[in-house]
N, C-alpha and C. Protein backbone atom coordinates (compact mmCIF):
# COMPACT_ATOMS: atom_id res chain seq x y z
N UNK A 1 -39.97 -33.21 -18.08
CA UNK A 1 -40.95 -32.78 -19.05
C UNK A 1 -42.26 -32.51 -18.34
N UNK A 2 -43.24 -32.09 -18.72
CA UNK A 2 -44.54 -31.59 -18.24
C UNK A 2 -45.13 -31.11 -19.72
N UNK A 3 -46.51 -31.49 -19.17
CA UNK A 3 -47.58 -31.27 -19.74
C UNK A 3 -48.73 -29.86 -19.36
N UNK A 4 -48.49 -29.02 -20.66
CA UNK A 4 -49.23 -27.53 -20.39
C UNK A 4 -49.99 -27.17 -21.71
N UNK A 5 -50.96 -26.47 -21.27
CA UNK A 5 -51.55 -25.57 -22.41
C UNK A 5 -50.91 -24.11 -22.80
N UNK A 6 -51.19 -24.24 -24.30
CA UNK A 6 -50.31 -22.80 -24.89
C UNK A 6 -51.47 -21.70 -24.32
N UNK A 7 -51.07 -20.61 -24.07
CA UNK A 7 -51.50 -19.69 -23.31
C UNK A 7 -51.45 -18.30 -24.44
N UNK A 8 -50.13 -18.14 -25.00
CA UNK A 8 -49.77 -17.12 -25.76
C UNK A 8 -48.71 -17.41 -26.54
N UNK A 9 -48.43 -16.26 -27.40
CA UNK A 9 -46.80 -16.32 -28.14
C UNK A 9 -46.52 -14.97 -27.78
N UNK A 10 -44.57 -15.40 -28.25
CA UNK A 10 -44.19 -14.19 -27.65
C UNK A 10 -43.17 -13.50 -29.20
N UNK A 11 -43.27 -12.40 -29.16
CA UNK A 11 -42.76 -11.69 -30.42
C UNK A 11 -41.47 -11.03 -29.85
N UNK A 12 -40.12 -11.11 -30.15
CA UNK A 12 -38.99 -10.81 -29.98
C UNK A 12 -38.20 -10.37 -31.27
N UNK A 13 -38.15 -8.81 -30.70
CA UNK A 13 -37.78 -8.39 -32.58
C UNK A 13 -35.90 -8.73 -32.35
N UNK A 14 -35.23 -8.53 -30.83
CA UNK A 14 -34.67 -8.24 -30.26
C UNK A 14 -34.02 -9.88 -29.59
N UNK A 15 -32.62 -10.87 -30.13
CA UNK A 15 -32.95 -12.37 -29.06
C UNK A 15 -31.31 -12.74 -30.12
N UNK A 16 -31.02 -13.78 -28.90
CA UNK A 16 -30.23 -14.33 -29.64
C UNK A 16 -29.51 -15.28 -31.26
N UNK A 17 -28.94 -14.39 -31.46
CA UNK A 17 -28.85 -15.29 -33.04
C UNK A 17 -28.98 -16.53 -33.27
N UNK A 18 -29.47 -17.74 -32.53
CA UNK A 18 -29.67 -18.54 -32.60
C UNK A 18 -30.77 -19.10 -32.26
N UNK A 19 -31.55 -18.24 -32.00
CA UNK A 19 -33.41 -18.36 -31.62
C UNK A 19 -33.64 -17.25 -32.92
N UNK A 20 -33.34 -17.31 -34.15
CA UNK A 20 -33.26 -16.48 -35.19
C UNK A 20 -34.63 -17.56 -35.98
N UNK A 21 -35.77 -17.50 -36.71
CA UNK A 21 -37.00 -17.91 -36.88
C UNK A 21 -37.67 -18.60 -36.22
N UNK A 22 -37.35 -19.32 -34.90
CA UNK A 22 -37.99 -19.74 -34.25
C UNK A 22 -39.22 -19.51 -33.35
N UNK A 23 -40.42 -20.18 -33.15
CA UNK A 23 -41.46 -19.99 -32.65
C UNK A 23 -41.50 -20.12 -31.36
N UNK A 24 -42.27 -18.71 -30.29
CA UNK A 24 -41.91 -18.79 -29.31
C UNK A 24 -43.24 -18.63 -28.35
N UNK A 25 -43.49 -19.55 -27.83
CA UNK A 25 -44.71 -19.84 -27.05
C UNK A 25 -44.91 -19.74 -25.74
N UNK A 26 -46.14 -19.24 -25.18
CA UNK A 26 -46.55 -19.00 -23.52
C UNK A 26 -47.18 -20.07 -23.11
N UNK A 27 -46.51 -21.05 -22.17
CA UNK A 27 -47.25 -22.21 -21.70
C UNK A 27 -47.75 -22.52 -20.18
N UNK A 28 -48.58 -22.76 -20.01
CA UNK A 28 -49.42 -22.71 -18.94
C UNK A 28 -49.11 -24.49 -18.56
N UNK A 29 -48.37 -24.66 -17.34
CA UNK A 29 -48.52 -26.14 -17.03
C UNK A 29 -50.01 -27.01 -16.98
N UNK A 30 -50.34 -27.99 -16.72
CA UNK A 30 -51.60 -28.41 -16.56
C UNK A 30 -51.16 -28.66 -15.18
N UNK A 31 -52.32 -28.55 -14.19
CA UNK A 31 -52.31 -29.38 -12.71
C UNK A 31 -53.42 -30.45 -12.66
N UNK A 32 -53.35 -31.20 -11.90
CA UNK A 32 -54.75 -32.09 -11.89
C UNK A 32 -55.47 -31.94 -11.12
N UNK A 33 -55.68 -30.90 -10.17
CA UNK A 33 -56.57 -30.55 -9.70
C UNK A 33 -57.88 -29.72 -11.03
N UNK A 34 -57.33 -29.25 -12.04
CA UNK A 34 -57.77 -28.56 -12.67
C UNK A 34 -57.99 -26.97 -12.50
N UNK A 35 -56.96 -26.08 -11.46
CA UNK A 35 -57.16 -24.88 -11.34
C UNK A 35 -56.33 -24.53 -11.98
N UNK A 36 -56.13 -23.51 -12.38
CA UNK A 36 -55.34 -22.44 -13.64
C UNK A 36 -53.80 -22.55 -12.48
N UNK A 37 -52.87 -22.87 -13.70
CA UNK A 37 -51.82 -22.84 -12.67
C UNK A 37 -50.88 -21.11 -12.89
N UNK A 38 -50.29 -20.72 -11.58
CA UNK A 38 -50.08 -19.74 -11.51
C UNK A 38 -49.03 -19.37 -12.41
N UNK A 39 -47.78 -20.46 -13.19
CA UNK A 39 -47.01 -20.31 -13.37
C UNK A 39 -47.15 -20.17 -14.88
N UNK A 40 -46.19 -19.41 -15.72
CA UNK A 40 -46.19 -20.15 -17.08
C UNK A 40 -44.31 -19.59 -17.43
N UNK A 41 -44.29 -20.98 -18.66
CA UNK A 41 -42.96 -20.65 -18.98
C UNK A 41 -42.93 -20.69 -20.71
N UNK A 42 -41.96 -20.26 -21.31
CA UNK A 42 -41.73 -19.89 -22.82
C UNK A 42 -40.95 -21.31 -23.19
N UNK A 43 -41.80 -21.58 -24.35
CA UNK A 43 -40.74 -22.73 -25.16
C UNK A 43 -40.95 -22.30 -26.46
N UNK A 44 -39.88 -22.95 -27.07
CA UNK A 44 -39.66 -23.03 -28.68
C UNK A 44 -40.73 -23.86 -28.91
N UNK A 45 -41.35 -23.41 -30.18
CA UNK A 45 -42.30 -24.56 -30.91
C UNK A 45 -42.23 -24.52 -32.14
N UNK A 46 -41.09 -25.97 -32.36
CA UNK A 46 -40.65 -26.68 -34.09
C UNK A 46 -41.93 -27.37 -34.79
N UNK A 47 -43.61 -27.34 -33.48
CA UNK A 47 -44.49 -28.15 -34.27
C UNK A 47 -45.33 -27.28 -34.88
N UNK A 48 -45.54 -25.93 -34.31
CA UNK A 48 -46.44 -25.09 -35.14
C UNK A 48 -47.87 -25.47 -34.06
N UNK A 49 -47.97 -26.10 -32.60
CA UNK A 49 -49.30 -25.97 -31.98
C UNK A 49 -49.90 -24.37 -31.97
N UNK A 50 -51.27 -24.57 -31.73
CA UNK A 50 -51.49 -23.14 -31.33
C UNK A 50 -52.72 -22.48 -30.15
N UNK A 51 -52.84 -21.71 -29.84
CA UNK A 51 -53.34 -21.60 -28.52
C UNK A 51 -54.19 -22.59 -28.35
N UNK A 52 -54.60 -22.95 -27.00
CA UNK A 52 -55.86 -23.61 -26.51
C UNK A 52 -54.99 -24.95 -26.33
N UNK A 53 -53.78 -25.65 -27.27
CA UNK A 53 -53.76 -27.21 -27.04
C UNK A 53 -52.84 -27.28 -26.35
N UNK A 54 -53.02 -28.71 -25.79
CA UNK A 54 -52.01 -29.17 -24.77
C UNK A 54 -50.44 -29.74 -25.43
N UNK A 55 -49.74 -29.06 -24.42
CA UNK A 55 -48.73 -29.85 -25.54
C UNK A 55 -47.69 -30.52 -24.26
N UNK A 56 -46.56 -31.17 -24.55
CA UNK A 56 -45.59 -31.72 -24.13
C UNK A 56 -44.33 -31.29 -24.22
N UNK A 57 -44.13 -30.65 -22.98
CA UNK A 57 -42.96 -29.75 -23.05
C UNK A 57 -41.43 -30.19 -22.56
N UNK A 58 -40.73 -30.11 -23.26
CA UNK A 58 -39.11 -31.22 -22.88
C UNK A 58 -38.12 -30.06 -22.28
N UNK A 59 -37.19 -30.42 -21.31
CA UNK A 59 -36.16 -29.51 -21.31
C UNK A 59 -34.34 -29.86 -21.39
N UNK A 60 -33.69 -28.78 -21.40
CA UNK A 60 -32.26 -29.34 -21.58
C UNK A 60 -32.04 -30.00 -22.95
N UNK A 61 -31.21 -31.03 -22.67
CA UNK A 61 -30.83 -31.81 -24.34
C UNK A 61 -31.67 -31.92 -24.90
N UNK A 62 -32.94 -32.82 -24.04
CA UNK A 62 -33.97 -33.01 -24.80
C UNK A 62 -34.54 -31.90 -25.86
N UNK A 63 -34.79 -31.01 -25.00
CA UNK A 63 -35.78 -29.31 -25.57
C UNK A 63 -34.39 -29.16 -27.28
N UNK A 64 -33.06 -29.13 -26.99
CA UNK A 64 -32.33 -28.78 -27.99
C UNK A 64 -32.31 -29.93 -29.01
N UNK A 65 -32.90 -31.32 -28.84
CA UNK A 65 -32.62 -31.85 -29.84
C UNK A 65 -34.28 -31.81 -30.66
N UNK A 66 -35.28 -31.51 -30.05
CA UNK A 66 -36.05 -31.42 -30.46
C UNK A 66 -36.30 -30.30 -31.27
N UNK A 67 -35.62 -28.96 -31.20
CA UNK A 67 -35.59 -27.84 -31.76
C UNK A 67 -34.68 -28.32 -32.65
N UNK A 68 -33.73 -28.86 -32.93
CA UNK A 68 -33.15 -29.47 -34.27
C UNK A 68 -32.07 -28.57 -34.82
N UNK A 69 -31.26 -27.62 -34.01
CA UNK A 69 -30.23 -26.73 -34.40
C UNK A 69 -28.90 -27.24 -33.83
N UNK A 70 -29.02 -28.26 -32.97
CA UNK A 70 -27.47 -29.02 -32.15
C UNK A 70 -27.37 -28.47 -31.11
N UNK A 71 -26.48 -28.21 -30.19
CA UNK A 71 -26.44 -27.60 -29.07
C UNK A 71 -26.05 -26.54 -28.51
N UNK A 72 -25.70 -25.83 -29.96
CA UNK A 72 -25.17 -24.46 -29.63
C UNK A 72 -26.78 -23.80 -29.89
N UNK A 73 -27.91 -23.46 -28.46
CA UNK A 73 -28.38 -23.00 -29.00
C UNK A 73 -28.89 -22.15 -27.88
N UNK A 74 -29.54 -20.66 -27.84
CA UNK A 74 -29.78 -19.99 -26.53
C UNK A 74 -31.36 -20.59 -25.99
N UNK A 75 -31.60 -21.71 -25.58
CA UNK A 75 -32.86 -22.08 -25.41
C UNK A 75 -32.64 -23.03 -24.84
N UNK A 76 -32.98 -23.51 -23.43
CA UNK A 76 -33.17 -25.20 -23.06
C UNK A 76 -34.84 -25.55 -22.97
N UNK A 77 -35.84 -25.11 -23.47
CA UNK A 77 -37.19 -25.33 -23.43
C UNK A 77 -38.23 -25.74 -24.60
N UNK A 78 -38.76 -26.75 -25.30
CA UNK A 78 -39.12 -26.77 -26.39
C UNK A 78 -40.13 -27.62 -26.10
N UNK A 79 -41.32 -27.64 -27.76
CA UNK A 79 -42.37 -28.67 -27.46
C UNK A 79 -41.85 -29.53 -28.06
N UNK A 80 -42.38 -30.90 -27.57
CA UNK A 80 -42.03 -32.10 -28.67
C UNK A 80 -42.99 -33.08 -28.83
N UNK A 81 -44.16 -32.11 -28.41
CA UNK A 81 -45.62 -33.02 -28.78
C UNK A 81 -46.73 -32.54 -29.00
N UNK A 82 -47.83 -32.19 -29.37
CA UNK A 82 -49.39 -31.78 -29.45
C UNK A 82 -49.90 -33.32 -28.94
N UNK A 83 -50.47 -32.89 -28.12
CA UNK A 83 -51.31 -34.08 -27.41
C UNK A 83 -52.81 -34.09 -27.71
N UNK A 84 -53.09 -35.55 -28.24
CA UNK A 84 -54.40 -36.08 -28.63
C UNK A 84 -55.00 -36.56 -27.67
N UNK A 85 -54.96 -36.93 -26.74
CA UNK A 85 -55.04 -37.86 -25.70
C UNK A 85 -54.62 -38.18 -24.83
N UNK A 86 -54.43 -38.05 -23.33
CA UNK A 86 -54.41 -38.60 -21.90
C UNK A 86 -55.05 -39.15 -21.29
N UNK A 87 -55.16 -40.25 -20.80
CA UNK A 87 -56.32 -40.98 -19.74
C UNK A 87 -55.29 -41.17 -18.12
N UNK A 88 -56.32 -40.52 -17.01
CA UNK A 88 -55.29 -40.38 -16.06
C UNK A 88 -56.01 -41.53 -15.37
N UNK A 89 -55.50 -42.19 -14.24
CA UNK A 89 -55.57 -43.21 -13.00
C UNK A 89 -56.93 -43.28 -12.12
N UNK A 90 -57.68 -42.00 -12.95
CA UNK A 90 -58.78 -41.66 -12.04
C UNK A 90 -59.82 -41.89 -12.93
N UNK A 91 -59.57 -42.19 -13.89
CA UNK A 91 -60.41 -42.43 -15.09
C UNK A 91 -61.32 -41.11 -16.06
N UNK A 92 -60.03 -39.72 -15.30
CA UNK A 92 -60.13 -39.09 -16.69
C UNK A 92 -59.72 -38.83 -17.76
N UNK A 93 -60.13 -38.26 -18.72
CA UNK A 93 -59.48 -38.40 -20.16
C UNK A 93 -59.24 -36.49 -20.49
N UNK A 94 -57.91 -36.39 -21.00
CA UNK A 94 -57.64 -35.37 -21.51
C UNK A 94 -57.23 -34.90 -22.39
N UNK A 95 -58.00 -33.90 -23.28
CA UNK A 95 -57.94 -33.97 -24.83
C UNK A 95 -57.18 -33.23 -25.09
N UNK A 96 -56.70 -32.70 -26.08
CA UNK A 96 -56.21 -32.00 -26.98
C UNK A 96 -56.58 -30.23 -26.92
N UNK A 97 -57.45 -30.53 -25.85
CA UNK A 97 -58.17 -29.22 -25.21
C UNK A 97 -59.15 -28.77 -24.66
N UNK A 98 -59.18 -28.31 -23.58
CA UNK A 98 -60.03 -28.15 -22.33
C UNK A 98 -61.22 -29.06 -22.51
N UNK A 99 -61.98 -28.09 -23.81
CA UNK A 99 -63.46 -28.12 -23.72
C UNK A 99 -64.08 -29.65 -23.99
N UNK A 100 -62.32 -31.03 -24.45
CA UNK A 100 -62.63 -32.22 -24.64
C UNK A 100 -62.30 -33.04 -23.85
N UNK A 101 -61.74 -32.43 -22.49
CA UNK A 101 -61.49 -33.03 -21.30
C UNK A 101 -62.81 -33.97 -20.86
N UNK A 102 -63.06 -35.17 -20.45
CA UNK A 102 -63.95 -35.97 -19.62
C UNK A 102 -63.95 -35.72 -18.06
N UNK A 103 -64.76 -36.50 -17.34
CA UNK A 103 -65.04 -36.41 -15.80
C UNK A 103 -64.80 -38.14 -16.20
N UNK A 104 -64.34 -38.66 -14.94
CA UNK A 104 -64.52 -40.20 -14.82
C UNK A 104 -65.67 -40.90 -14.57
């Protein structure tokens, strides 16, 4: 699992019948350095987050049981959290989004 900010959504008129109403999101990992990470990947989102928050991203069984369709499903990537709160080892705190991030 990893922890990223939603970045975008993605609109698929065109996907497998089994990603059929599902919400499909652009997620930006978090790093702790705090530089924009280069990567981003697509998950299902059963919570309805929306840009700017951090969320908690599961994969494999996890990602499918959290999407809640069983395992026949074309997706191993999903959220299964909106995050309120992180406090890291260094004594910073990370919110729910950028602009409520702390310095230690």
């Amino acid at each position: 699992m990893l922890l990223g900010t939603v970045v975008g959504n993605v609109w698929a008129t065109v996907k497998d019948p089994t990603l059929t109403g599902l919400r499909l999101l652009v997620i930006q990992p978090y790093t702790l350095d705090g530089k924009p990470s280069a990567e981003t990947l697509i998950a299902v989102d059963p919570l309805g987050a929306g840009i700017g928050e951090r969320v908690l991203v599961v994969f494999g069984r996890a990602a499918r049981h959290a999407i809640g369709r069983g395992h026949d499903i074309g997706f191993q990537t999903a959220v299964a959290g909106i995050i309120d709160r992180m406090e890291l080892g260094d004594g910073r705190t990370v919110g729910p989004v950028k602009a409520q991030d702390t310095a230690p």
